[in-house]
Structures are given as C-alpha cells and as structure tokens.
C-alpha atoms as a PDB file:
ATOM      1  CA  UNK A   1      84.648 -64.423 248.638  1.00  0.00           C
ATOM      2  CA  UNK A   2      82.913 -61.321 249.268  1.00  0.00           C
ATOM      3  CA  UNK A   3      83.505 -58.213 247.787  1.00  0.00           C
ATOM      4  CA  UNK A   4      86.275 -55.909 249.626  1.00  0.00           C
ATOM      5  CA  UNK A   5      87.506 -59.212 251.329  1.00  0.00           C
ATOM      6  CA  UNK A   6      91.329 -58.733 251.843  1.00  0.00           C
ATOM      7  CA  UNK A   7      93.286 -61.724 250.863  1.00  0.00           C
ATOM      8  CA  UNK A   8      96.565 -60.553 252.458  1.00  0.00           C
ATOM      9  CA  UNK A   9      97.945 -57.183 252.971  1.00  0.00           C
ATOM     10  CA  UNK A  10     101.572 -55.989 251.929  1.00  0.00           C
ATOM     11  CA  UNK A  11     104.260 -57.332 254.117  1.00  0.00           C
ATOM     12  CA  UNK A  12     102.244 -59.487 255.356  1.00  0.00           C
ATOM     13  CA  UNK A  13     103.006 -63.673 255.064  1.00  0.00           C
ATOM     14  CA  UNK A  14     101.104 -65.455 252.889  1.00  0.00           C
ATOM     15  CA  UNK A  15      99.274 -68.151 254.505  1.00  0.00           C
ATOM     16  CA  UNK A  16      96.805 -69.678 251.573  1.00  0.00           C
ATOM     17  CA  UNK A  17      96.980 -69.590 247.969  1.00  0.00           C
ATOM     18  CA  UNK A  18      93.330 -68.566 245.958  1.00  0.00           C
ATOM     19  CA  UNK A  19      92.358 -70.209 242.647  1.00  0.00           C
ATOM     20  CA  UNK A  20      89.150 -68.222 242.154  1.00  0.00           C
ATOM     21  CA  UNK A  21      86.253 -69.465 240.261  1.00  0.00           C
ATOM     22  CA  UNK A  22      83.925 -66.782 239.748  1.00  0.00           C
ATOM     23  CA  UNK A  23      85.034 -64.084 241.783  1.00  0.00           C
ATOM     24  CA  UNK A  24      87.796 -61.703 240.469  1.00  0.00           C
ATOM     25  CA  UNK A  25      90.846 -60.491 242.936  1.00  0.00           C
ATOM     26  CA  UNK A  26      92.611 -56.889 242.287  1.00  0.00           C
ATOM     27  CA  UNK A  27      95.996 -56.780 243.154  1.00  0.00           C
ATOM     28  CA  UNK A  28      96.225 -52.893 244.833  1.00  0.00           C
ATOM     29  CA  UNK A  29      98.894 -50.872 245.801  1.00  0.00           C
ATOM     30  CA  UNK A  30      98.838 -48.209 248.597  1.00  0.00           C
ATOM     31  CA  UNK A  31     100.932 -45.342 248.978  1.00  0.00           C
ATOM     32  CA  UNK A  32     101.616 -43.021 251.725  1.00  0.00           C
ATOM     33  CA  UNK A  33      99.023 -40.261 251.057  1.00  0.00           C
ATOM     34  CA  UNK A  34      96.370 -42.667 251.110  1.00  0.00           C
ATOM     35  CA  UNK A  35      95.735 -43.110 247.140  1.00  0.00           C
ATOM     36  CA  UNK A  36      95.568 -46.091 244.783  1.00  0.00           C
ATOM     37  CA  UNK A  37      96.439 -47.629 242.159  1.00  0.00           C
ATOM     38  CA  UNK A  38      95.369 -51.130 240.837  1.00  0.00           C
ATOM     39  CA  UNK A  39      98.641 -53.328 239.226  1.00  0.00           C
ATOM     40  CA  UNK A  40      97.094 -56.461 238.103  1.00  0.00           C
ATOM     41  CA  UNK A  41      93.320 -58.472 238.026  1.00  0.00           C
ATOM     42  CA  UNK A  42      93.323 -62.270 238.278  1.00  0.00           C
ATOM     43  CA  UNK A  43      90.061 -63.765 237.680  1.00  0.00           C
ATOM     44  CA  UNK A  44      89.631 -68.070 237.047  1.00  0.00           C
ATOM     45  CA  UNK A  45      92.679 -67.711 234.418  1.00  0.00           C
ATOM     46  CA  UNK A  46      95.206 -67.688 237.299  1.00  0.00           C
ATOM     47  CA  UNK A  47      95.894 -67.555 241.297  1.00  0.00           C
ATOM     48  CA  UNK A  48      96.473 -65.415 243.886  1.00  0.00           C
ATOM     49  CA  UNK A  49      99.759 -66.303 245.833  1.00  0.00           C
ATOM     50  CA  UNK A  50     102.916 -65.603 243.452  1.00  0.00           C
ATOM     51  CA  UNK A  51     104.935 -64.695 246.558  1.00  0.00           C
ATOM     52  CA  UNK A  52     104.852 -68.648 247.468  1.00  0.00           C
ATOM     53  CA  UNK A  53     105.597 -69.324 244.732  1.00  0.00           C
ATOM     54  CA  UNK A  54     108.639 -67.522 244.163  1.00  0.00           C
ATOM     55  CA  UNK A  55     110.060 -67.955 247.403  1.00  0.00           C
ATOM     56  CA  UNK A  56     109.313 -64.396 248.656  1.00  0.00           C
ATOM     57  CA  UNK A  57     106.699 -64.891 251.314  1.00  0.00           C
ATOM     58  CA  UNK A  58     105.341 -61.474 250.831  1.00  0.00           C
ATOM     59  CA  UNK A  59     104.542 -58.566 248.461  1.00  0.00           C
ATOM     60  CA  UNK A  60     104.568 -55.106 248.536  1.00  0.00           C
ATOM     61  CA  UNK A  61     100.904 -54.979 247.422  1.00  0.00           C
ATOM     62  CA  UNK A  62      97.194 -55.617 249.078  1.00  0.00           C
ATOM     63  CA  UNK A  63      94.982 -58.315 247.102  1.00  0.00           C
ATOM     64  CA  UNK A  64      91.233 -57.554 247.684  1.00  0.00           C
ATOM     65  CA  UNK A  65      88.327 -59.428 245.972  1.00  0.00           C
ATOM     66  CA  UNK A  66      86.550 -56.636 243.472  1.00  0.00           C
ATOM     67  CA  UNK A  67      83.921 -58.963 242.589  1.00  0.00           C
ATOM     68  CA  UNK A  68      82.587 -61.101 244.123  1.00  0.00           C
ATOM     69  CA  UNK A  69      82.274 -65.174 243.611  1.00  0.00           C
ATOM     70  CA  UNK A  70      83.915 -67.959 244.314  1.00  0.00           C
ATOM     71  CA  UNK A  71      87.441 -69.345 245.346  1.00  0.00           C
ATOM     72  CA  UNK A  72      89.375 -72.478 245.673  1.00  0.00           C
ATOM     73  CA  UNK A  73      91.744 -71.919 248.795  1.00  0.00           C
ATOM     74  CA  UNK A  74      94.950 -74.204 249.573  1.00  0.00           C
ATOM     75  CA  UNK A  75      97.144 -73.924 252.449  1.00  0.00           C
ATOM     76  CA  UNK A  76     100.495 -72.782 252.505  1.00  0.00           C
ATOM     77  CA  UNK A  77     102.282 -76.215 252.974  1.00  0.00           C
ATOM     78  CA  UNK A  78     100.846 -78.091 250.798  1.00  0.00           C
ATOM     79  CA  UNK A  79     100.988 -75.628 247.904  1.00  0.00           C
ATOM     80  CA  UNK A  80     104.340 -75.597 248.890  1.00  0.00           C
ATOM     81  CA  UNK A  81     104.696 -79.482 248.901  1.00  0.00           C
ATOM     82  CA  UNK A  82     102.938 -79.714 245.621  1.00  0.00           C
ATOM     83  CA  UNK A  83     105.939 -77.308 243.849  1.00  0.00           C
ATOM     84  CA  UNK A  84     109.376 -77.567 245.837  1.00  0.00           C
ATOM     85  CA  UNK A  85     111.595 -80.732 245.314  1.00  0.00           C
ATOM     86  CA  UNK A  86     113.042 -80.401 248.639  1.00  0.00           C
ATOM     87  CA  UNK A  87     109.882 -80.698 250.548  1.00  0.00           C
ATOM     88  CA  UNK A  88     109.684 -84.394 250.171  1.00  0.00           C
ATOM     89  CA  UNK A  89     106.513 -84.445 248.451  1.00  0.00           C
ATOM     90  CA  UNK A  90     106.094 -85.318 244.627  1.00  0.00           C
ATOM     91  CA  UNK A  91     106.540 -82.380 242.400  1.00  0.00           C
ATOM     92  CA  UNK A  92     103.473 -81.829 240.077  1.00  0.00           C
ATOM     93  CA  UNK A  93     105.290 -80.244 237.152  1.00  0.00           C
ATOM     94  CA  UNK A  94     102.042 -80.032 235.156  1.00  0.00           C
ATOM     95  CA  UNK A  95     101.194 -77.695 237.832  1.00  0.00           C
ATOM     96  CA  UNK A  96     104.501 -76.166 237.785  1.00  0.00           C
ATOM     97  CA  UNK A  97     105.171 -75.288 234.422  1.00  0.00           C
ATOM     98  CA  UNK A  98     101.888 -73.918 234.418  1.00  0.00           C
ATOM     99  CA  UNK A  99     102.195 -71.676 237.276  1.00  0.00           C
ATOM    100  CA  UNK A 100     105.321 -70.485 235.613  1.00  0.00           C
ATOM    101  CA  UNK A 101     103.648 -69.912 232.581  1.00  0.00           C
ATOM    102  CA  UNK A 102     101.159 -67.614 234.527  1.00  0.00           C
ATOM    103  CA  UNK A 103     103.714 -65.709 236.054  1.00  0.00           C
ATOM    104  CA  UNK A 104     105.072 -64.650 233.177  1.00  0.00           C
ATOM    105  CA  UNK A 105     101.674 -63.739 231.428  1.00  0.00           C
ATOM    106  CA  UNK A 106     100.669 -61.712 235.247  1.00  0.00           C
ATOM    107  CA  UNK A 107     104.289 -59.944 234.457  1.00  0.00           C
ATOM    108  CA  UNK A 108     103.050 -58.539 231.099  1.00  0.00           C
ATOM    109  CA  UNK A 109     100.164 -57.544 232.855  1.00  0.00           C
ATOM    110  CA  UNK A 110     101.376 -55.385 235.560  1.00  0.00           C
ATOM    111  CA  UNK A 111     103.972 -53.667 232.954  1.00  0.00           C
ATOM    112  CA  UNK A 112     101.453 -52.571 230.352  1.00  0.00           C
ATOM    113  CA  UNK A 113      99.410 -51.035 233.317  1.00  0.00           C
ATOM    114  CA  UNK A 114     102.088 -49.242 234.489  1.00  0.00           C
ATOM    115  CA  UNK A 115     102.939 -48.141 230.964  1.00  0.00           C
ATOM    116  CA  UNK A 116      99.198 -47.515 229.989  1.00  0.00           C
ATOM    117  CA  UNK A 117      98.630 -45.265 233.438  1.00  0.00           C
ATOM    118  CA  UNK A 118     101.627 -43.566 231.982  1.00  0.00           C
ATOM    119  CA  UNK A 119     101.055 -42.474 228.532  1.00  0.00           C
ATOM    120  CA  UNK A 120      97.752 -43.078 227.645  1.00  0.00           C
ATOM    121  CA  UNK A 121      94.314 -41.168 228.485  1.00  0.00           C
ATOM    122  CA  UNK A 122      91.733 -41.769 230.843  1.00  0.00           C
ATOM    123  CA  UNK A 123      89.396 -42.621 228.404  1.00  0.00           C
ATOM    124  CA  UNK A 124      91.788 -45.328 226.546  1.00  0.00           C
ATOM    125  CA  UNK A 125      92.706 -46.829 230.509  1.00  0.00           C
ATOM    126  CA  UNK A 126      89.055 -47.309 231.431  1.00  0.00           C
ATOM    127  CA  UNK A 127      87.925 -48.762 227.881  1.00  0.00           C
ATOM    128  CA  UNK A 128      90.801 -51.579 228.810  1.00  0.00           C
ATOM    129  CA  UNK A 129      90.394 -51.918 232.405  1.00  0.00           C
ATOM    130  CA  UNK A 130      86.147 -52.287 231.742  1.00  0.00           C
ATOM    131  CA  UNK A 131      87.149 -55.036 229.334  1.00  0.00           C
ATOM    132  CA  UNK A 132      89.882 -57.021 231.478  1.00  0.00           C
ATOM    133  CA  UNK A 133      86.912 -56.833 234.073  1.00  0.00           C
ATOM    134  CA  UNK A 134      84.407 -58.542 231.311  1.00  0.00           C
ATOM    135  CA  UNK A 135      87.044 -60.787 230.003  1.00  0.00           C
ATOM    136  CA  UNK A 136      87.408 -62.512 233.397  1.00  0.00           C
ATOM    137  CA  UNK A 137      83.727 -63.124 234.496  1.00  0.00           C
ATOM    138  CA  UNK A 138      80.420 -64.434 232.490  1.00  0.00           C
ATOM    139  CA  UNK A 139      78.477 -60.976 232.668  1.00  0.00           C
ATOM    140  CA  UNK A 140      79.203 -58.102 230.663  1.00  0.00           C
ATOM    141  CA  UNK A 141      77.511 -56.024 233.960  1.00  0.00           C
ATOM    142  CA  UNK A 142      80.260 -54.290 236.457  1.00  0.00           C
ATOM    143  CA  UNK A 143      78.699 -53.231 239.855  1.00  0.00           C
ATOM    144  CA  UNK A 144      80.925 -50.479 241.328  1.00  0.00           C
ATOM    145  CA  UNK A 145      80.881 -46.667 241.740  1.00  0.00           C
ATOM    146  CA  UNK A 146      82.915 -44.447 239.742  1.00  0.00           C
ATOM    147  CA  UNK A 147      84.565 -43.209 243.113  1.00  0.00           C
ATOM    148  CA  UNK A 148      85.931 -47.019 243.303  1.00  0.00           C
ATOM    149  CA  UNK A 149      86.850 -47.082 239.505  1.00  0.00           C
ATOM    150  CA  UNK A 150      88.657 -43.941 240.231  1.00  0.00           C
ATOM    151  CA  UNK A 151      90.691 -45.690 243.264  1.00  0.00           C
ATOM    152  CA  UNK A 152      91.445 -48.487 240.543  1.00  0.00           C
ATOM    153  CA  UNK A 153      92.698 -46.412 237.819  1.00  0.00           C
ATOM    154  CA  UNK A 154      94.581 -44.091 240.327  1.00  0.00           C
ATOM    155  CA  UNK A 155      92.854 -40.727 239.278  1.00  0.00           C
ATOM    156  CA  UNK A 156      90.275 -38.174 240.035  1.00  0.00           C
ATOM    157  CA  UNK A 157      86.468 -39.424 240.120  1.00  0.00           C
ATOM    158  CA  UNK A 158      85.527 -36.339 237.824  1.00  0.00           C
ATOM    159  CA  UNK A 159      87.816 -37.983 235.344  1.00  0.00           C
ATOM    160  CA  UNK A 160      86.231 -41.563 235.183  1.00  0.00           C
ATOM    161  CA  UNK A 161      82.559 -39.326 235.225  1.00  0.00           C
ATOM    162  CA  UNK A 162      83.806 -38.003 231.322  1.00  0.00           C
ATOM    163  CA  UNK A 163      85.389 -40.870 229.802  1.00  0.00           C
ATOM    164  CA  UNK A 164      82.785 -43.254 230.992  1.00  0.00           C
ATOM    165  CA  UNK A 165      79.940 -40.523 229.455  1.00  0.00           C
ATOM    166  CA  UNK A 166      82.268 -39.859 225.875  1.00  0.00           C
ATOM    167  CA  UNK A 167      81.544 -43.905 225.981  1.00  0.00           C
ATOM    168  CA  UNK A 168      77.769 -43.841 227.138  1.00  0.00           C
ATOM    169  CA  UNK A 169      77.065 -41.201 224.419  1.00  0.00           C
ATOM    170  CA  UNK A 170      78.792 -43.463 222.144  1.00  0.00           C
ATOM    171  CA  UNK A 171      77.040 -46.458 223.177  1.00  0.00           C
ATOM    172  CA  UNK A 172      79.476 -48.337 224.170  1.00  0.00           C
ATOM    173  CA  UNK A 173      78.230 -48.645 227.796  1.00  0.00           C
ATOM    174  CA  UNK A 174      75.536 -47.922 229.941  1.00  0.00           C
ATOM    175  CA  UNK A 175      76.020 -46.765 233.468  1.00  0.00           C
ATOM    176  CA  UNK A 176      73.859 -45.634 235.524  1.00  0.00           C
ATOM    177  CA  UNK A 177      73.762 -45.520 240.049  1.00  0.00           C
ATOM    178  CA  UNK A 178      76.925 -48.215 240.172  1.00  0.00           C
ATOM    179  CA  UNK A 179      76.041 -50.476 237.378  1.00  0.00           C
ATOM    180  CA  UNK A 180      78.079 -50.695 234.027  1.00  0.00           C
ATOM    181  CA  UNK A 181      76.891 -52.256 231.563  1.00  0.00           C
ATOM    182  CA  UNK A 182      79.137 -53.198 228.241  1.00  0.00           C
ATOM    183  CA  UNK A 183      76.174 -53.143 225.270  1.00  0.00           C
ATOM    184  CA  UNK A 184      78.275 -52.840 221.997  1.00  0.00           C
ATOM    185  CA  UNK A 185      81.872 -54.869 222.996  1.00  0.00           C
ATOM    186  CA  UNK A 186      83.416 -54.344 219.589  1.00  0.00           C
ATOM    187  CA  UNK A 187      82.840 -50.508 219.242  1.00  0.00           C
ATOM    188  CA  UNK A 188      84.400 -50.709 222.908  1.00  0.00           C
ATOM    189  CA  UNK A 189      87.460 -52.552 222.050  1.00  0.00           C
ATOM    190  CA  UNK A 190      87.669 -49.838 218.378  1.00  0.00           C
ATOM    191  CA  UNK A 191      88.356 -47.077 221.460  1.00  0.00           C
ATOM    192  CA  UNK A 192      90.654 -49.203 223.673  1.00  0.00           C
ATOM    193  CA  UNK A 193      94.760 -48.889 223.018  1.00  0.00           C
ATOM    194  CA  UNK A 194      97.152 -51.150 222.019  1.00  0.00           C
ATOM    195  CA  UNK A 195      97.640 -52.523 225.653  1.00  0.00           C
ATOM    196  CA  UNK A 196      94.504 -54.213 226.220  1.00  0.00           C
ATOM    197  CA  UNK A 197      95.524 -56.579 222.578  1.00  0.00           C
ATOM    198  CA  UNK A 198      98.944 -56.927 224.432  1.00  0.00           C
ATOM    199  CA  UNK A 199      97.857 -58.641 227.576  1.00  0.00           C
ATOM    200  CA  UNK A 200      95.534 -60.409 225.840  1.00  0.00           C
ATOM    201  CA  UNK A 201      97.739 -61.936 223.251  1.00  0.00           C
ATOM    202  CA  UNK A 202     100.000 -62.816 225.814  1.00  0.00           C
ATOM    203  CA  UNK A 203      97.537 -64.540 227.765  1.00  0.00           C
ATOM    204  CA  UNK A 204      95.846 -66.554 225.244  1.00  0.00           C
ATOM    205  CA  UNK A 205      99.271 -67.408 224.058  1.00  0.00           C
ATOM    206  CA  UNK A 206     100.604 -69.001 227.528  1.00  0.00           C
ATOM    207  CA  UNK A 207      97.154 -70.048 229.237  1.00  0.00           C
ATOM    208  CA  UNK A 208      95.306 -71.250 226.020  1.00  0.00           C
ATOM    209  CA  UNK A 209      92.883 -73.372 227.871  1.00  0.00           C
END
C-alpha cells in the first residue's frame, strides 16, 4: 500500500474491502474548485469499505493511503458472503456486530471533523489531526509536507506554517523539510480541543481491543 495509492474514487463501485495493518487510509473529499478536505482516517482499528457494507456500493468520497504500510484486501463477494443472510453463506456475526460497532465509532469521527473544521482554530485542528495520525501507527514521526497537511485540513499552507511553529516553539513538535516529529505528546494533547477526547472516547469505548 503505497503512499497516494487510491483505493476507490467517489462514485465509483467498490470492488475489495482493506483491513490495513500498518498503513493508514484518509478518507478525502473533492469539490469542484479543486480543494480538499479530509472526513475521516482509518488506520488497523477499522476497514476501508463501509459502502459494502451498508448496501450502498459507493461513496461520495476518494480513499487514498496517507501512509504507507500494509493491508489485508478481501474481495467483494466474499465480504459480502461473510455479512448478508441471503447470500447463502454463514453469517459471521462476531464479524458483524463488530463492523457495526465500527461504523458507528467512524460516524463520530467524521461529525467532530466537520464540527472541529467549523469552529475551532487551525492550531487546535492540527494538534488533533497530528495526534489521530500518531494514535493509528507505532511512530510518533509523520512524513508529509505542510502543502499536503494543508490539503488535509482544507486550508491555506501559510496557515499550517504558524500553528505547526506556535507548537515547534512550544516544543511540542519538531518539523523540519517534511518530517514531524511529536517530542512532548502530553503538552500536545494540553493544546488539542475537546474533539480529539471525543473520538477517542468513543473509540476505545466500541473497539476496546
């Protein structure tokens, strides 16, 4: 899973579900002018493919790998076989229930980043997007440019250059030609708002292992 690979592209059928290991997938949505904004990450806590399994087919959204790693890939039909009761197969409801409990903890997700990007500061939304990265990989180390941070976060790259300085001078981070580095992760979460403790919570409360 390289990084920049596109899993699937909006409108597009989904032909594989992704369990990734060690790589981390953004969920990305496009609008007409050509910017960005990132909804959702799902690193080895969850998979990429909720339109299968909610019957949709497709989503309005692009999923490219932003780090990356690793991936379990299963096709279509037998994802499908392994969930639906009509498909003649055996329904694994251990897999089930837990892919419903998922769904509901990516749902918190994408509503606290649309409610973050709305009312809280640049500085706040990259303190909890840097730690979302951290949380779902073994490295505290983020390899990408602040122009690609910027296309995350959905705002100008002169505006990711002063938050992620207010946190170098504070050091919280280090970053320096592409590489962040997260050196004091308690002073960083002190600076973060309430949304990063929300998705969090929510996770560890429905995916505790």
């Amino acid at each position: 899973m390289p990084y920049g690979k596109v899993l699937y592209e909006s409108g597009c059928e989904l032909r594989y579900v992704y369990f990734p290991t060690t790589c981390i997938v953004s969920k990305v949505y496009w609008i007409e002018d050509g910017l960005s904004s990132e909804l959702a990450l799902v690193g080895s806590e969850g998979f990429v493919g909720l339109a299968l399994f909610m019957g949709g087919g497709t989503m309005t959204h692009q999923a490219v790998v932003s780090r990356a790693g690793s991936s379990y890939r299963l096709r279509r039909s037998l994802f499908l076989q392994a969930i639906n009761c009509h498909s003649g197969g055996d329904v694994d409801q251990t897999l089930f229930l837990l892919l419903l409990r998922y769904t509901q903890a990516m749902m918190t997700q994408i509503t606290q980043t649309a409610a973050c990007n709305r009312h809280h500061s640049i500085y706040q939304q990259l303190s909890r997007w840097i730690l979302l990265n951290i949380d779902r990989q073994s490295s505290n180390e983020l390899i990408l440019t602040q122009d690609c941070i910027a296309n995350r976060l959905g705002v100008r790259r002169e505006s990711i250059t002063a938050a992620a300085g207010k946190l170098q001078q504070k050091g919280f981070i280090s970053y320096t030609r592409g590489h962040l580095s997260v050196l004091n992760r308690p002073g960083l979460e002190s600076q973060v708002c309430e949304c990063y403790k929300v998705v969090k919570t929510e996770f560890d409360r429905l995916l505790p292992q």
